[in-house]
N, C-alpha and C. Protein backbone atom coordinates (compact mmCIF):
# COMPACT_ATOMS: atom_id res chain seq x y z
N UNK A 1 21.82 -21.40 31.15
CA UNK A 1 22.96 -22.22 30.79
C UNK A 1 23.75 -21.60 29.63
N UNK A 2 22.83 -20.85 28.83
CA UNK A 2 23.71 -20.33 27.35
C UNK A 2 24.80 -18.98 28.03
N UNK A 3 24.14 -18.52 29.34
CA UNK A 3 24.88 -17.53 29.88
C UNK A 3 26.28 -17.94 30.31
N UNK A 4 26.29 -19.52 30.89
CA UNK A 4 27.57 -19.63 31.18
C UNK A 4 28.50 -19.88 29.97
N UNK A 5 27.88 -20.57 29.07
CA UNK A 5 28.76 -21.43 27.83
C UNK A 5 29.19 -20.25 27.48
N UNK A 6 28.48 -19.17 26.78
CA UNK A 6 28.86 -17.48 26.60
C UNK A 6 30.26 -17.05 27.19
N UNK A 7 29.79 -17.02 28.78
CA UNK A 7 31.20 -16.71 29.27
C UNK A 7 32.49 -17.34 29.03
N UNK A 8 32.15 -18.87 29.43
CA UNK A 8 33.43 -19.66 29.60
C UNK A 8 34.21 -19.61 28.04
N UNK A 9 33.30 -19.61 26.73
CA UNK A 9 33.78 -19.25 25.46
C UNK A 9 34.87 -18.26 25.18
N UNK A 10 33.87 -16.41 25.80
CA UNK A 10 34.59 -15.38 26.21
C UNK A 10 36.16 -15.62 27.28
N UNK A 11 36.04 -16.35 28.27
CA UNK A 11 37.23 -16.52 29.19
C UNK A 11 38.08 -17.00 28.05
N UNK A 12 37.99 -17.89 27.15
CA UNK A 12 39.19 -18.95 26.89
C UNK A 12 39.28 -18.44 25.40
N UNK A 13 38.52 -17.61 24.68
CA UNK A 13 38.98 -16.64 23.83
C UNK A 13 40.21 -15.20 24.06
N UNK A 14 39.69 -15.25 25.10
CA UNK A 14 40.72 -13.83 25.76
C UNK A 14 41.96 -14.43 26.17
N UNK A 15 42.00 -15.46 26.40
CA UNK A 15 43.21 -16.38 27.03
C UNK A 15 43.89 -16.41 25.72
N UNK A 16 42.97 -17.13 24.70
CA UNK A 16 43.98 -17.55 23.50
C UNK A 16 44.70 -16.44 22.96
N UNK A 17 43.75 -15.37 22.44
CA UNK A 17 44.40 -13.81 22.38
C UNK A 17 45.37 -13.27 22.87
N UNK A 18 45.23 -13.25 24.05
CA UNK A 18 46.96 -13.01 25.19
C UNK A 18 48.14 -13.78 25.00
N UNK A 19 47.56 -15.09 24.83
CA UNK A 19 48.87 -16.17 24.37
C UNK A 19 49.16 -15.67 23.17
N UNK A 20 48.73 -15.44 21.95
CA UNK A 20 48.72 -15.50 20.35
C UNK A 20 49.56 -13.61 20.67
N UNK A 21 49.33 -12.65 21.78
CA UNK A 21 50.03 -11.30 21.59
C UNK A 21 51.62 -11.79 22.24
N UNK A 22 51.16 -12.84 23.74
CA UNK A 22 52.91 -12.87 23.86
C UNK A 22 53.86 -13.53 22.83
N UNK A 23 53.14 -14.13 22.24
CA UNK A 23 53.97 -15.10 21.42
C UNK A 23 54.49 -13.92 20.04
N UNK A 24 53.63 -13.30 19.45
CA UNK A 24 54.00 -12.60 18.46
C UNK A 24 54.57 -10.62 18.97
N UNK A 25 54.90 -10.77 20.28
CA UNK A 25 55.38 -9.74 20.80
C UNK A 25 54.42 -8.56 20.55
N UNK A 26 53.24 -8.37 20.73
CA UNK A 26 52.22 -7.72 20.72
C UNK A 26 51.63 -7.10 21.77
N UNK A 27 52.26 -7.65 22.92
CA UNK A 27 51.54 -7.19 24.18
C UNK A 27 51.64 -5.98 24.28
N UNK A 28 52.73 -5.50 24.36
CA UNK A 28 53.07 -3.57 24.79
C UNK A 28 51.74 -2.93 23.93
N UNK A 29 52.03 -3.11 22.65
CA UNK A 29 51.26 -2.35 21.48
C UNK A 29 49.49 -2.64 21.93
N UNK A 30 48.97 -3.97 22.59
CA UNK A 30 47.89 -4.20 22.75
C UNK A 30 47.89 -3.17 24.02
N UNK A 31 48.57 -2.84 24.68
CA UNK A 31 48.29 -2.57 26.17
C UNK A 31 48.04 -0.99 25.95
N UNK A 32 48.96 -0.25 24.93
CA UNK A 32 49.00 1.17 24.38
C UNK A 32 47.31 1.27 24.54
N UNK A 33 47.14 0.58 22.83
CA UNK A 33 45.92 0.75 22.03
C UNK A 33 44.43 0.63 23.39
N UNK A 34 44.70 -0.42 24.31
CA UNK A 34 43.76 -0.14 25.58
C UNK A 34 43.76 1.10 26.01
N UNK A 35 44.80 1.45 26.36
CA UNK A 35 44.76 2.72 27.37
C UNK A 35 44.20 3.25 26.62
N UNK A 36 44.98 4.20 25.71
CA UNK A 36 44.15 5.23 24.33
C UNK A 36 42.73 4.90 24.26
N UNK A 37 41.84 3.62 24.20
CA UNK A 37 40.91 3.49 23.74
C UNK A 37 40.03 4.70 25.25
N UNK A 38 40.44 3.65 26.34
CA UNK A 38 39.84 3.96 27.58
C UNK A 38 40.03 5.81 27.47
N UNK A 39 40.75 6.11 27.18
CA UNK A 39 41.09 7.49 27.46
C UNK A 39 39.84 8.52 26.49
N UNK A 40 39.86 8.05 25.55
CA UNK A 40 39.03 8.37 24.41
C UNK A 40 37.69 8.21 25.29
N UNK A 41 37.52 7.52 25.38
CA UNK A 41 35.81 6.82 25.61
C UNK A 41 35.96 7.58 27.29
N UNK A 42 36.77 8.05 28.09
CA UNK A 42 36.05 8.83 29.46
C UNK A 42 35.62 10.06 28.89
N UNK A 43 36.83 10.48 27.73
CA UNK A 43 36.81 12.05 27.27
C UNK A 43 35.23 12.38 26.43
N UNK A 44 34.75 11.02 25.78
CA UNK A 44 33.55 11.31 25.44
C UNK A 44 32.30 11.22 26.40
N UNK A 45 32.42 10.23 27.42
CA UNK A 45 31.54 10.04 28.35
C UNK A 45 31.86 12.05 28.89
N UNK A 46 32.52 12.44 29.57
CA UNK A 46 32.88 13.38 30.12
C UNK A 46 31.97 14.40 29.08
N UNK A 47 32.10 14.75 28.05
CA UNK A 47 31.48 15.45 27.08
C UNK A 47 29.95 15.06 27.15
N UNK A 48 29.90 14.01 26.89
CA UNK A 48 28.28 13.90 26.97
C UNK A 48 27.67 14.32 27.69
N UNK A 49 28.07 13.80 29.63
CA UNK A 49 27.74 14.63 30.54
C UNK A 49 27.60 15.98 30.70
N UNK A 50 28.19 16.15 30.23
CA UNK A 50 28.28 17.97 29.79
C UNK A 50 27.28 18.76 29.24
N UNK A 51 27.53 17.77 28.18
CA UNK A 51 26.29 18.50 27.16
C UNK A 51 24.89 18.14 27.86
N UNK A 52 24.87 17.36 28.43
CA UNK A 52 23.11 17.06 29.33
C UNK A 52 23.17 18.55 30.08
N UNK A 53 24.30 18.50 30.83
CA UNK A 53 24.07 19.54 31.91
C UNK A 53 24.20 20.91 31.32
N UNK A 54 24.62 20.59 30.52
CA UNK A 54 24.84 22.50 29.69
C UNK A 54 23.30 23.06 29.43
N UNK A 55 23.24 24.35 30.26
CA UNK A 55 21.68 24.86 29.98
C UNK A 55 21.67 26.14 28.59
N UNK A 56 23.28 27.18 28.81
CA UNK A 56 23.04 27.58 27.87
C UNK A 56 22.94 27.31 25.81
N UNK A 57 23.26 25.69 25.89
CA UNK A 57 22.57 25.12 24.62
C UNK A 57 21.13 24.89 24.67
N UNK A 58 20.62 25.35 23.27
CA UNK A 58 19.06 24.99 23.08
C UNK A 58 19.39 23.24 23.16
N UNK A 59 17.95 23.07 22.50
CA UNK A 59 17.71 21.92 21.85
C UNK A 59 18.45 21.34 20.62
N UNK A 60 17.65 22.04 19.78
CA UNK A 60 18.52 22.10 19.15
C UNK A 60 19.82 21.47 18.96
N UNK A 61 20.61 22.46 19.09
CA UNK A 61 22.11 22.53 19.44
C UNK A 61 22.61 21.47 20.11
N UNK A 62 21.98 20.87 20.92
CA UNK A 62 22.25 19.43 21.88
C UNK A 62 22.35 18.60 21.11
N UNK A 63 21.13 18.45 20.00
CA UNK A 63 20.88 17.23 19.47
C UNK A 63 21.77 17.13 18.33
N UNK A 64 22.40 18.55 17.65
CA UNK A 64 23.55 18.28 16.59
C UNK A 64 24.89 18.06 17.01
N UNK A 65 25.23 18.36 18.40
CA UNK A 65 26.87 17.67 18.77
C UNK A 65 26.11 16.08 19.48
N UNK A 66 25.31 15.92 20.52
CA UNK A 66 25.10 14.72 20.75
C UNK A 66 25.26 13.64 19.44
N UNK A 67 24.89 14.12 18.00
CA UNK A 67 25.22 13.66 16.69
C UNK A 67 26.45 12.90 16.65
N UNK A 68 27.51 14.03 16.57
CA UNK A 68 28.94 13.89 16.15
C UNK A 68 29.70 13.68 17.60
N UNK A 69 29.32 13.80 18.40
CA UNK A 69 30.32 12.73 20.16
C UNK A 69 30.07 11.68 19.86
N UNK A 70 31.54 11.33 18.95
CA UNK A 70 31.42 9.76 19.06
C UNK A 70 33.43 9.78 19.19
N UNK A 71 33.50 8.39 19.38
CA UNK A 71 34.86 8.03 19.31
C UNK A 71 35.93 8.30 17.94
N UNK A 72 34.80 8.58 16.86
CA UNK A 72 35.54 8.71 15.70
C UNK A 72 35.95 10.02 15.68
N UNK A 73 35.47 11.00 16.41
CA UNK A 73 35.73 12.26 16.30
C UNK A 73 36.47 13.07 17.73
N UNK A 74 36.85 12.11 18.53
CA UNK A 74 37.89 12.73 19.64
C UNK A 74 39.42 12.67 19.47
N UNK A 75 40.11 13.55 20.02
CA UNK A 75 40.99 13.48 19.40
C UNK A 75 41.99 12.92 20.61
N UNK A 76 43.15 12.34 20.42
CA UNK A 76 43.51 11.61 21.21
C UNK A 76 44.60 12.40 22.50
N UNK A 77 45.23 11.68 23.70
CA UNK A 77 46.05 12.06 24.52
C UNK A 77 47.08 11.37 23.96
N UNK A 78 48.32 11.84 24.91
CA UNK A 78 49.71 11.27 24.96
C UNK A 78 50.36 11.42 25.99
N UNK A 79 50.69 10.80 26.92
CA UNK A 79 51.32 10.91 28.14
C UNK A 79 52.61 11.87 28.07
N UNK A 80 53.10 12.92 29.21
CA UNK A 80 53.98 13.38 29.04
C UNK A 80 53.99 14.06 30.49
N UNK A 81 55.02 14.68 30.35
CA UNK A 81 55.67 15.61 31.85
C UNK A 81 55.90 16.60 31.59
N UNK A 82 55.43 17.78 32.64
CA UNK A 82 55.65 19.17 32.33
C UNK A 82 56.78 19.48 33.42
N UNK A 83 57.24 20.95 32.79
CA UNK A 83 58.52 21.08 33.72
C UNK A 83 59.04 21.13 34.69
N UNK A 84 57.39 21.13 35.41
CA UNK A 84 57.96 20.36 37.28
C UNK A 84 58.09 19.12 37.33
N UNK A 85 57.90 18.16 36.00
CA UNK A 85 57.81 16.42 36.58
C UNK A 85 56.74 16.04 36.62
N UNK A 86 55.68 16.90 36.40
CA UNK A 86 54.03 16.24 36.71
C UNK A 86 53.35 15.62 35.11
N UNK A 87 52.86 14.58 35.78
CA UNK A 87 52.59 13.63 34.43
C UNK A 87 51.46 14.66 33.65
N UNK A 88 51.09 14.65 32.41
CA UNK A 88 50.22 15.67 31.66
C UNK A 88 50.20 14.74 30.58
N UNK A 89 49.20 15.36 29.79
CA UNK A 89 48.24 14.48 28.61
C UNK A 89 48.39 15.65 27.61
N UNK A 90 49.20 15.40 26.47
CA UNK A 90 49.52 16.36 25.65
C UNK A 90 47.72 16.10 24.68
N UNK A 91 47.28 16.74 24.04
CA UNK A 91 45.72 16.76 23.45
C UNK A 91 46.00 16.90 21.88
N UNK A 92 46.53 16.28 21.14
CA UNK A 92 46.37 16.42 19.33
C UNK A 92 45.63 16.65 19.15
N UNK A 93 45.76 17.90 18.31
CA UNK A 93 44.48 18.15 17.94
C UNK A 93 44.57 17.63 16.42
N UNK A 94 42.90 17.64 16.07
CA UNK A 94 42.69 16.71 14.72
C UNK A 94 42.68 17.66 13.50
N UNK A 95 43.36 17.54 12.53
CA UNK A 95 43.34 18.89 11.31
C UNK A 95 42.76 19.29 10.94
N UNK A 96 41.35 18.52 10.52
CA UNK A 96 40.23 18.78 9.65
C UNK A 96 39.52 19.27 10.45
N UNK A 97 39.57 19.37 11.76
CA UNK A 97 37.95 19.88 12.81
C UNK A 97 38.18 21.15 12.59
N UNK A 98 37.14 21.30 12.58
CA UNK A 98 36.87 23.16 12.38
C UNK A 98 36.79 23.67 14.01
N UNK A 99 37.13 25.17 13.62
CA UNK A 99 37.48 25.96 14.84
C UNK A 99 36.18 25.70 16.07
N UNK A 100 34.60 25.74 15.04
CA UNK A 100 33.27 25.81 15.82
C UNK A 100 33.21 24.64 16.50
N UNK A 101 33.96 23.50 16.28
CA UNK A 101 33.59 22.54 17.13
C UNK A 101 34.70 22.04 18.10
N UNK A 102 36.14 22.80 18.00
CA UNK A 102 36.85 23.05 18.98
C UNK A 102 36.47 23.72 19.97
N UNK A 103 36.01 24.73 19.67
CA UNK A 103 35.14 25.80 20.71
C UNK A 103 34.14 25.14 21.47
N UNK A 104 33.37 24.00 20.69
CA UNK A 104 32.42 23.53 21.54
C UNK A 104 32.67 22.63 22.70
N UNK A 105 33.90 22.42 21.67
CA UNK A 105 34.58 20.43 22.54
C UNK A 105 35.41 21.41 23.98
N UNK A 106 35.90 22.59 23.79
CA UNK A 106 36.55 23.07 25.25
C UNK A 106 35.65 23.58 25.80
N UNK A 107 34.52 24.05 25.42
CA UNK A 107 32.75 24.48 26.43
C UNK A 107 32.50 23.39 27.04
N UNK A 108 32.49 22.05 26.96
CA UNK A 108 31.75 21.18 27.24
C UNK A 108 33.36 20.49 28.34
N UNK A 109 34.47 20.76 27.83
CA UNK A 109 35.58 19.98 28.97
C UNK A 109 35.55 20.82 30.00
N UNK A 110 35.25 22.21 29.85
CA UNK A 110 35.07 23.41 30.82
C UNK A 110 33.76 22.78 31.35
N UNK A 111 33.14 22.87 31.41
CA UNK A 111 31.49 22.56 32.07
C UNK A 111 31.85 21.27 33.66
N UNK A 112 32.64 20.20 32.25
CA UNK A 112 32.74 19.01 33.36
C UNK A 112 33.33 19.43 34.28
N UNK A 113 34.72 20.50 33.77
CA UNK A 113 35.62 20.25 35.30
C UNK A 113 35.67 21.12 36.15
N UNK A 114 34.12 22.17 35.74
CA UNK A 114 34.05 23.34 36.54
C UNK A 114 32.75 22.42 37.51
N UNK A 115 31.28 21.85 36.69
CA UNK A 115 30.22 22.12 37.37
C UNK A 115 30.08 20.30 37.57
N UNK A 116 30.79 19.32 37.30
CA UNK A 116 30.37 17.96 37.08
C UNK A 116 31.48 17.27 38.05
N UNK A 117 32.50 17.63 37.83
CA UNK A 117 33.79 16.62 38.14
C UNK A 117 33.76 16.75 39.73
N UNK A 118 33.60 15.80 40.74
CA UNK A 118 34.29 16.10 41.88
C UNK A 118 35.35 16.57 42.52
N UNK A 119 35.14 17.06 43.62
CA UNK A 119 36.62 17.88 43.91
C UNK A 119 37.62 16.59 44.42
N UNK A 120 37.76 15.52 44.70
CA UNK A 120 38.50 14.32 44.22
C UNK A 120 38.84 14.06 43.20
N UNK A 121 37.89 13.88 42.40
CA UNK A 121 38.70 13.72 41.13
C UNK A 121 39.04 14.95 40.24
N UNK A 122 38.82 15.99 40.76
CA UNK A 122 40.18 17.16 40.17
C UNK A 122 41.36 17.02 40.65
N UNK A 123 41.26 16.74 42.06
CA UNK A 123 42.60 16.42 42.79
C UNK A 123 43.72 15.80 42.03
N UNK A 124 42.87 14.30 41.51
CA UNK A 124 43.40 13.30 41.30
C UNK A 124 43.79 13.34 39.77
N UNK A 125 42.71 13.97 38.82
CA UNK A 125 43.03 14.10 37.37
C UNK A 125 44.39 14.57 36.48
N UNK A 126 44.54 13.76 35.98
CA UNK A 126 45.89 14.56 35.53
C UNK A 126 45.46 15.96 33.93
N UNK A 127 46.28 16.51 34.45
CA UNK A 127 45.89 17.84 33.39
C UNK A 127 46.23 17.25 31.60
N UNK A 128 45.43 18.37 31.07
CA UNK A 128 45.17 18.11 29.96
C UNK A 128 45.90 19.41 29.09
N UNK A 129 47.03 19.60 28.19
CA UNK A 129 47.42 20.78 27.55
C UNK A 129 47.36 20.11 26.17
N UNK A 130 47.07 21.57 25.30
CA UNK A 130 47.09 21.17 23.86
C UNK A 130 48.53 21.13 23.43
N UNK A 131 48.41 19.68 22.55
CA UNK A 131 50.01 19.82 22.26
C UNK A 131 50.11 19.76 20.55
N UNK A 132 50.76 18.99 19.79
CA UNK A 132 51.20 18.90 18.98
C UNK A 132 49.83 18.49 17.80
N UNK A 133 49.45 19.22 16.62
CA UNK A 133 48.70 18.41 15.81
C UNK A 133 48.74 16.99 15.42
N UNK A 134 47.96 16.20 15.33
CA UNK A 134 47.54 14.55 14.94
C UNK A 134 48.73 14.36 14.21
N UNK A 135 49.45 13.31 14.35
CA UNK A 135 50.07 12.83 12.87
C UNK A 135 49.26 11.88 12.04
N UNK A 136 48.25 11.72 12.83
CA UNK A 136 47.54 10.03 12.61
C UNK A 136 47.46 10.52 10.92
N UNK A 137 47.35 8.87 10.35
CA UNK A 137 46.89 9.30 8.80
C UNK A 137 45.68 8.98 8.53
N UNK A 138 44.62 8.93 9.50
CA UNK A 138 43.35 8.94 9.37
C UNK A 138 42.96 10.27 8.32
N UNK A 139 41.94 9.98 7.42
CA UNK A 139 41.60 11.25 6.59
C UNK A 139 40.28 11.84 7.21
N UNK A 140 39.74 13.04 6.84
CA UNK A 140 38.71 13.52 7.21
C UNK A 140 37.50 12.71 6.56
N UNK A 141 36.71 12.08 7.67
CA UNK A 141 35.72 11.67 7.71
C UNK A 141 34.20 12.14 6.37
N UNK A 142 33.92 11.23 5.80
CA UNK A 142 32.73 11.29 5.03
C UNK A 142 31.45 11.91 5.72
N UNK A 143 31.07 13.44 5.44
CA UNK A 143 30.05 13.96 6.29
C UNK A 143 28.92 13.96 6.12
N UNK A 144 27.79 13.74 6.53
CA UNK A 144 26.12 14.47 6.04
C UNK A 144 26.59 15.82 5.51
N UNK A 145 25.29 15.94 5.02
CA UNK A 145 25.59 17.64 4.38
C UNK A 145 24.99 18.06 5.73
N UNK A 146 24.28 17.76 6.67
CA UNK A 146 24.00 18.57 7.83
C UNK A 146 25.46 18.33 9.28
N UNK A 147 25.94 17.45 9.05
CA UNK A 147 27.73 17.49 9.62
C UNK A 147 28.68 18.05 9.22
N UNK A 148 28.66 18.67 7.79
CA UNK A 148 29.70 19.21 7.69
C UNK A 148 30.63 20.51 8.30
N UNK A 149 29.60 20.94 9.10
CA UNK A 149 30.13 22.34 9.80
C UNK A 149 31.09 21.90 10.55
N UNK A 150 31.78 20.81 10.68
CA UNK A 150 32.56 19.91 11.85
C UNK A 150 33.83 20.00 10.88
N UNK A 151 33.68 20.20 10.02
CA UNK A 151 35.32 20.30 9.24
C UNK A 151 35.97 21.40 8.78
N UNK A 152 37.55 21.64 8.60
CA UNK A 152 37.56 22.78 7.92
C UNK A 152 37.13 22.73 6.29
């Protein structure tokens, strides 16, 4: 019974939320911040997978990026069109990441879309080019002294 009260709570919370974004003209900006989120969170799922299947990492080595793949440390897309018209995902890159873990983060997008991704969903994926550095004003992240190799 606590499972339904749970839900029906959840239903009519999400309701009020939607009402409280149309009313204060919030919807577009809520609908952005979804996508982006979703986009973020395949690009890390996608990475993770990766890194399972990647044989030439030790142990090791697995267990210090499995560390730092998190959402705080991907860097985001932006919808755009390249000069035939085809939709593309421009890739910001983030300022502070150091070169070694750029290198790692395109080993591991290489892996998925060579040895993981179906040939459907290459079909279907829309491409990924590096575009413009972050403007975000997020600052570089507070590191372990064993994370810091992740920054410049």
């Amino acid at each position: 019974m606590d499972i339904v009260k749970a839900t029906v709570d959840t239903y009519f919370d999400s309701k009020r939320r939607g009402e409280m974004r149309e009313q204060t003209g919030k919807t577009n900006k809520h609908r952005k911040q979804c996508v982006r989120n979703t986009r973020i969170a395949t690009k890390l799922d996608h990475r993770l997978k990766a890194l399972k299947a990647k044989k030439s990492y030790n142990k090791q080595l697995k267990l210090k990026l499995q560390r730092i793949l998190t959402k705080e440390f991907m860097s985001s897309d932006e919808s755009d069109t390249d000069d035939n018209g085809e939709k593309i995902f421009l890739t910001k890159a983030i300022p502070w990441q150091s070169d070694t873990l750029t290198k790692y983060k395109r080993e591991l997008d290489q892996k998925y879309e060579t040895a993981i991704q179906s040939e459907q969903a290459k079909r279907q994926s829309i491409k990924r080019v590096p575009g413009p550095p972050s403007t975000s004003k997020s600052k570089k992240p507070i590191l372990s002294e064993e994370d810091t190799w992740i920054a410049k």
